[in-house]
C-alpha atoms as a PDB file:
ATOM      1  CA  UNK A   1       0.000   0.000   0.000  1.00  0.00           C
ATOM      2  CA  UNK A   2       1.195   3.709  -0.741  1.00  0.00           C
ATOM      3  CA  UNK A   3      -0.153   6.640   1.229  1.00  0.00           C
ATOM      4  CA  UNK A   4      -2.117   7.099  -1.997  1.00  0.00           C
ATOM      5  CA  UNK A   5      -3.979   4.395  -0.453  1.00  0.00           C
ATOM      6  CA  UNK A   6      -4.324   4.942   2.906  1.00  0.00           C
ATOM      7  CA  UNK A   7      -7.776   5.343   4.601  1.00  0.00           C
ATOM      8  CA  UNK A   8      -6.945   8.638   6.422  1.00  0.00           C
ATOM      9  CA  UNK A   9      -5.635  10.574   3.417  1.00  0.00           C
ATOM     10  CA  UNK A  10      -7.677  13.873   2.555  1.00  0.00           C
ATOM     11  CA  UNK A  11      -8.461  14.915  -0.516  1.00  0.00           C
ATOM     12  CA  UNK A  12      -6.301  17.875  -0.518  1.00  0.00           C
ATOM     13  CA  UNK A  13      -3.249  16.038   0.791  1.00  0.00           C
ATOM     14  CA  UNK A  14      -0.194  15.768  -1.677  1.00  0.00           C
ATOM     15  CA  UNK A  15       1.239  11.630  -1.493  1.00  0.00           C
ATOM     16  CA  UNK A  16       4.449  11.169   0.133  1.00  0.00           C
ATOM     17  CA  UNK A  17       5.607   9.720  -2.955  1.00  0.00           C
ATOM     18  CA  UNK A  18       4.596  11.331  -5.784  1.00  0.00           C
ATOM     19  CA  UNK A  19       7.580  12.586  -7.518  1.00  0.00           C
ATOM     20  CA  UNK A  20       5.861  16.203  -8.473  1.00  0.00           C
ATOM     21  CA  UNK A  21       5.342  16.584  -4.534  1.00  0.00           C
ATOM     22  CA  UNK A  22       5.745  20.642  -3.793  1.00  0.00           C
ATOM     23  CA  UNK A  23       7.773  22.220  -0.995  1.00  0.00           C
ATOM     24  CA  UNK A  24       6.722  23.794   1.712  1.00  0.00           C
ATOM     25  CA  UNK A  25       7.409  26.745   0.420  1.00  0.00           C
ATOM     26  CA  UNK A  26       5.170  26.574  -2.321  1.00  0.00           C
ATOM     27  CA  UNK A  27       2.427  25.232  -0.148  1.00  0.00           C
ATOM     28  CA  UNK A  28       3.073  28.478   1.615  1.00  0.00           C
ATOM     29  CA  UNK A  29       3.029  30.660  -1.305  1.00  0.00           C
ATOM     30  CA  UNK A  30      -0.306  28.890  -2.336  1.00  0.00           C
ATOM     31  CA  UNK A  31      -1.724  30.062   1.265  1.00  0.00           C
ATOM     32  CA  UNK A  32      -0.631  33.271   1.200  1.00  0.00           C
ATOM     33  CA  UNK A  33      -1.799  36.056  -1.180  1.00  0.00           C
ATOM     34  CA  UNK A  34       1.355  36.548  -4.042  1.00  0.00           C
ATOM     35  CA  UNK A  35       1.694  39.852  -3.604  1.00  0.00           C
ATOM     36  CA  UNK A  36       3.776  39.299   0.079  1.00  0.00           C
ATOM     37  CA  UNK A  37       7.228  39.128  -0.320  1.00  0.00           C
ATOM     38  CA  UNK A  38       9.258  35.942   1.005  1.00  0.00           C
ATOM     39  CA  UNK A  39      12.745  36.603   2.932  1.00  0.00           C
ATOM     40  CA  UNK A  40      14.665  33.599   3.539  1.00  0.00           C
ATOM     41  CA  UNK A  41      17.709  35.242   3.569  1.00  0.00           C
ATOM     42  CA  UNK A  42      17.391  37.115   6.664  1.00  0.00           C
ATOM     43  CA  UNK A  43      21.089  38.219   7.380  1.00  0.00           C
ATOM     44  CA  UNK A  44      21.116  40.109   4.071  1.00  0.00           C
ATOM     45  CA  UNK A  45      17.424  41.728   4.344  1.00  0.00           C
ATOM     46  CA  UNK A  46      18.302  42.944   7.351  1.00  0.00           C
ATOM     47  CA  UNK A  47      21.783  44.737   6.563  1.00  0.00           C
ATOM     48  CA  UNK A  48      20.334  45.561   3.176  1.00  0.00           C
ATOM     49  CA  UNK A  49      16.803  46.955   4.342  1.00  0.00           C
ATOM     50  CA  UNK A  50      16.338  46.825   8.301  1.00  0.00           C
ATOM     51  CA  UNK A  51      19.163  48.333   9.728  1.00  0.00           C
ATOM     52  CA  UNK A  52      18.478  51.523   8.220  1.00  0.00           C
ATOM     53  CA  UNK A  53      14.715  52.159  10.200  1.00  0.00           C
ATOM     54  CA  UNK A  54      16.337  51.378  13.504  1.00  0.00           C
ATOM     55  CA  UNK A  55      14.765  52.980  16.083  1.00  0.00           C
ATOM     56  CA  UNK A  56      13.936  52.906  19.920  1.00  0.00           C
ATOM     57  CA  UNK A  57      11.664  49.802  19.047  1.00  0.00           C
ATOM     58  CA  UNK A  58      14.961  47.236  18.498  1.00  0.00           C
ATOM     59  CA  UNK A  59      16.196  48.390  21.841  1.00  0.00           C
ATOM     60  CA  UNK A  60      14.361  45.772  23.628  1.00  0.00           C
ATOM     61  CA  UNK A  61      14.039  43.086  20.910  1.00  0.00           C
ATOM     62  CA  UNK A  62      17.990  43.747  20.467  1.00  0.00           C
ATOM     63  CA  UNK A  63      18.414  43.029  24.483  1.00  0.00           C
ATOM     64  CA  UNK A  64      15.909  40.263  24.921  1.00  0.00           C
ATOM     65  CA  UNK A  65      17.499  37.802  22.281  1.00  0.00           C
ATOM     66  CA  UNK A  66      21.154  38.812  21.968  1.00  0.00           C
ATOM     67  CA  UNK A  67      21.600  40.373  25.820  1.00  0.00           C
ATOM     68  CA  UNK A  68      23.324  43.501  24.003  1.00  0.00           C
ATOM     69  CA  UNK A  69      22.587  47.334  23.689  1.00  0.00           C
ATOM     70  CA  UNK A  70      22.063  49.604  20.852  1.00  0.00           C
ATOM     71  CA  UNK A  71      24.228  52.508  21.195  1.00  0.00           C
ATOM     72  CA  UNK A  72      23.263  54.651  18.604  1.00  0.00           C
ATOM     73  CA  UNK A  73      21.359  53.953  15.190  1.00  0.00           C
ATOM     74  CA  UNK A  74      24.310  51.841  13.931  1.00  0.00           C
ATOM     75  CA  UNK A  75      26.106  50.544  16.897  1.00  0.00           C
ATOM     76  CA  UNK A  76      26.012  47.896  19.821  1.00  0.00           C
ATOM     77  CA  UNK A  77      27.653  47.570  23.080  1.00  0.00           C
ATOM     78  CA  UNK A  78      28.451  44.079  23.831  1.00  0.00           C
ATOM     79  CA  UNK A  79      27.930  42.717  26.927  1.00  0.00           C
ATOM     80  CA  UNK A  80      30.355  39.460  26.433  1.00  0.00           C
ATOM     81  CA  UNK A  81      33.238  41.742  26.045  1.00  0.00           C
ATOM     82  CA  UNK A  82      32.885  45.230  26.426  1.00  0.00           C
ATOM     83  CA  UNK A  83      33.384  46.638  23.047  1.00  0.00           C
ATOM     84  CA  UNK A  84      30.870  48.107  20.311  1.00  0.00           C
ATOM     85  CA  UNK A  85      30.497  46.918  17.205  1.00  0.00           C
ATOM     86  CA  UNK A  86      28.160  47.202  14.316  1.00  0.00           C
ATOM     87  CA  UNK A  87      24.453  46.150  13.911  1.00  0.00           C
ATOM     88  CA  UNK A  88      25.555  43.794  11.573  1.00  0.00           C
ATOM     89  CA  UNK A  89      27.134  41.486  14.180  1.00  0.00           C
ATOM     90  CA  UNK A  90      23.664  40.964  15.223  1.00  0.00           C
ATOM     91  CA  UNK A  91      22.715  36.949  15.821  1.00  0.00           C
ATOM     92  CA  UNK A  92      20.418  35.712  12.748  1.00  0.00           C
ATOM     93  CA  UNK A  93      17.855  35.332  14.783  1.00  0.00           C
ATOM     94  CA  UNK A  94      17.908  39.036  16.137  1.00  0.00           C
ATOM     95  CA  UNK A  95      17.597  40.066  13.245  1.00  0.00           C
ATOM     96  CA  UNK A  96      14.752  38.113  11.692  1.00  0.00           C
ATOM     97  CA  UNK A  97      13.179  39.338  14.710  1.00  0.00           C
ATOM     98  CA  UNK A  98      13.864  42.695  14.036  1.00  0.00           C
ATOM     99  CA  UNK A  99      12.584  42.073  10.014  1.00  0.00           C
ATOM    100  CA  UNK A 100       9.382  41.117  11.383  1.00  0.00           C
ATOM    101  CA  UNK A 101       9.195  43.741  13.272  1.00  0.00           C
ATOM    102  CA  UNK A 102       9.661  46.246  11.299  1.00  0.00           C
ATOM    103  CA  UNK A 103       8.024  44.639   7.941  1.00  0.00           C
ATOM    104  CA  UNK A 104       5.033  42.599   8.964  1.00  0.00           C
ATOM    105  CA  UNK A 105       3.866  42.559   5.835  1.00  0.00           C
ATOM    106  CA  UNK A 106       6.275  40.636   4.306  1.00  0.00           C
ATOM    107  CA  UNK A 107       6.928  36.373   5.320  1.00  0.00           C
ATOM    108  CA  UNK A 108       9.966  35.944   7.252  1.00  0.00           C
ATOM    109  CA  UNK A 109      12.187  32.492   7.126  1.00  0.00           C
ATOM    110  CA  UNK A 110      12.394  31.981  10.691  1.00  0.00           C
ATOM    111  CA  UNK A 111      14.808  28.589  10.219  1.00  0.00           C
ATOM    112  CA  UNK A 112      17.651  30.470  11.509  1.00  0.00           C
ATOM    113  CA  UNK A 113      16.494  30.976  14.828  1.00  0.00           C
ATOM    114  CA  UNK A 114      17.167  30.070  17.881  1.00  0.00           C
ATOM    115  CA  UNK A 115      14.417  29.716  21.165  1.00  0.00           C
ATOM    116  CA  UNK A 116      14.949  33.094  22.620  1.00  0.00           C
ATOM    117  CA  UNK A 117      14.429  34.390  19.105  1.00  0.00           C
ATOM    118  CA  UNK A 118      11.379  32.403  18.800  1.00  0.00           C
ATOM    119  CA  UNK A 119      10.113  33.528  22.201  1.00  0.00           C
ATOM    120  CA  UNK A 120       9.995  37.187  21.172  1.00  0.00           C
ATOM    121  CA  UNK A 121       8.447  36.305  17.281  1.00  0.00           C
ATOM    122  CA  UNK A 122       5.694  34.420  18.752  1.00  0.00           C
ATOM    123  CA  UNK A 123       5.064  37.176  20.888  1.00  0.00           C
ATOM    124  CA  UNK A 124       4.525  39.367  18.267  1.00  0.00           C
ATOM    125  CA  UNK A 125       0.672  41.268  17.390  1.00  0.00           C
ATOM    126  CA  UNK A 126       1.957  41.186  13.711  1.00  0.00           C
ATOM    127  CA  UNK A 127       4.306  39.658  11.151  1.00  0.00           C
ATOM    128  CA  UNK A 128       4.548  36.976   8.940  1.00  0.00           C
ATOM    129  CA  UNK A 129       6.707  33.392   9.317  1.00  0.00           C
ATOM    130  CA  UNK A 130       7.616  30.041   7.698  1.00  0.00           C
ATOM    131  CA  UNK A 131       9.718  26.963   8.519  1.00  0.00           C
ATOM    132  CA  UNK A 132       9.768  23.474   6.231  1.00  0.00           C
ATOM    133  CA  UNK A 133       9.845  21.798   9.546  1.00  0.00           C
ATOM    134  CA  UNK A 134       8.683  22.686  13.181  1.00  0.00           C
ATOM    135  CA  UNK A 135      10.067  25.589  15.230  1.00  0.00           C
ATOM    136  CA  UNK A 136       8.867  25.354  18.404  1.00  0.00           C
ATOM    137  CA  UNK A 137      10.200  26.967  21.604  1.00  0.00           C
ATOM    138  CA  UNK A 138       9.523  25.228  25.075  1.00  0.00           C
ATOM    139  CA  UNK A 139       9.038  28.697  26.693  1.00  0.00           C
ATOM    140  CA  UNK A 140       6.769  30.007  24.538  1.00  0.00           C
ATOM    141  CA  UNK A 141       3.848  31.941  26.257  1.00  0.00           C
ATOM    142  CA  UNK A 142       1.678  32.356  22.840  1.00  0.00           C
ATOM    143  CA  UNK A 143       1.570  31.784  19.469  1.00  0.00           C
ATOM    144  CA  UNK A 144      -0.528  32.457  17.322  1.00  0.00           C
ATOM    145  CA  UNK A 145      -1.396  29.735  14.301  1.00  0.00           C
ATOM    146  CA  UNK A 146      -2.906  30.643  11.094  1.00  0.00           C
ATOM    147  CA  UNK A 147      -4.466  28.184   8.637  1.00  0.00           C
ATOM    148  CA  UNK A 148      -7.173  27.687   6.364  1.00  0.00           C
ATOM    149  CA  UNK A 149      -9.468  27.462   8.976  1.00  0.00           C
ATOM    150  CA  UNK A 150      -8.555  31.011  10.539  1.00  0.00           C
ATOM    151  CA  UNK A 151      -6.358  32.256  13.409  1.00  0.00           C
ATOM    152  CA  UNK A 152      -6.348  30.546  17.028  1.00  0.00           C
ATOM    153  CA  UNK A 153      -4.169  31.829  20.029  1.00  0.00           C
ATOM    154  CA  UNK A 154      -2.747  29.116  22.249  1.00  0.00           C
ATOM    155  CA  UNK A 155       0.132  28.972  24.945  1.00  0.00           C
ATOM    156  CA  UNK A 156       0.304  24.793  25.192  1.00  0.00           C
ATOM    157  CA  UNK A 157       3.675  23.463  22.587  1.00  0.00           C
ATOM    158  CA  UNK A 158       1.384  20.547  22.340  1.00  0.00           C
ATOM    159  CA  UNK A 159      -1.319  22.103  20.664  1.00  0.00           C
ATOM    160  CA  UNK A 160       1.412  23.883  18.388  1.00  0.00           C
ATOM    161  CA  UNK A 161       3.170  20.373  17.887  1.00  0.00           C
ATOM    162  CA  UNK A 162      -0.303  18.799  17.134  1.00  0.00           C
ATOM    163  CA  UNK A 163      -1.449  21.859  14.771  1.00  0.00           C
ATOM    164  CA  UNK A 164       2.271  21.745  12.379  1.00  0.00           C
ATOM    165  CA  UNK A 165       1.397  18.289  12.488  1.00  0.00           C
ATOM    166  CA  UNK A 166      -1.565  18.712  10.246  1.00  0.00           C
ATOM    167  CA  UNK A 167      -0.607  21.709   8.448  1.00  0.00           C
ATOM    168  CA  UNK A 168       2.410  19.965   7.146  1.00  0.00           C
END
């Protein structure tokens, strides 16, 4: 028997192994309206785009994840050895964070990121992610899922396991 076959296939689901099977990325796309941008690369969106609408909104984002200060517009004391450097020596994850924040409109990659990145994204009112496999944090105190079915708020990783699950 392939999964063709199998009794608790839905009609919408794509078989394991058909050889024209999409991504997740284009089951994304397909969800999604076309006219939102996709960043997967994250690091470069953010020294290309981001860094430059830096305001008193990172300052917190910028400490909670990577436990380091913004100076000024462009710079960041850090608090493992004392120095400043640039923005750009932000961790990935900061600065997806940071992406979302400042460009909900847009789908973020969050793959990249680590759980304290993760904890601050989820808490987020707005933005946009997507992952081709589960990103769940263990401390999470919301998140909010979004599928065809509408939006639903939970704080219990079980529910968020279950839910990716299904979506996937």
């Amino acid at each position: 028997m392939d999964c063709c076959d199998w009794l608790g296939r839905k009609e919408d689901d794509i078989c394991g192994l058909d050889e024209n099977r999409i991504s997740a990325r284009e089951k994304m796309v397909d969800i999604y309206p076309k006219s939102i941008e996709l960043v997967e690369m994250n690091d470069y969106f953010f020294n290309k785009t981001t860094s430059g609408h830096i305001d008193e909104r990172a300052e917190k984002v910028i400490y909670q994840i990577d436990q380091t200060m913004l100076q000024e517009k462009y710079k960041i004391f850090s608090a493992f050895n004392g120095v400043t450097l640039d923005i750009d020596k932000l961790s990935s994850g900061c600065k997806t964070a940071l992406n979302i924040l400042y460009f909900p409109d847009k789908i973020f990659g969050i793959q990249e990121c680590g759980d304290n990145a993760l904890n601050v994204i989820y808490s987020y009112e707005q933005g946009n992610v997507y992952c081709e496999y589960p990103m769940i944090s263990f401390q999470m105190s919301r998140v909010a899922l979004v599928d065809q079915y509408g939006k639903h708020i939970t704080d219990d990783y079980e529910v968020v396991k279950e839910w990716w699950s299904n979506v996937q």
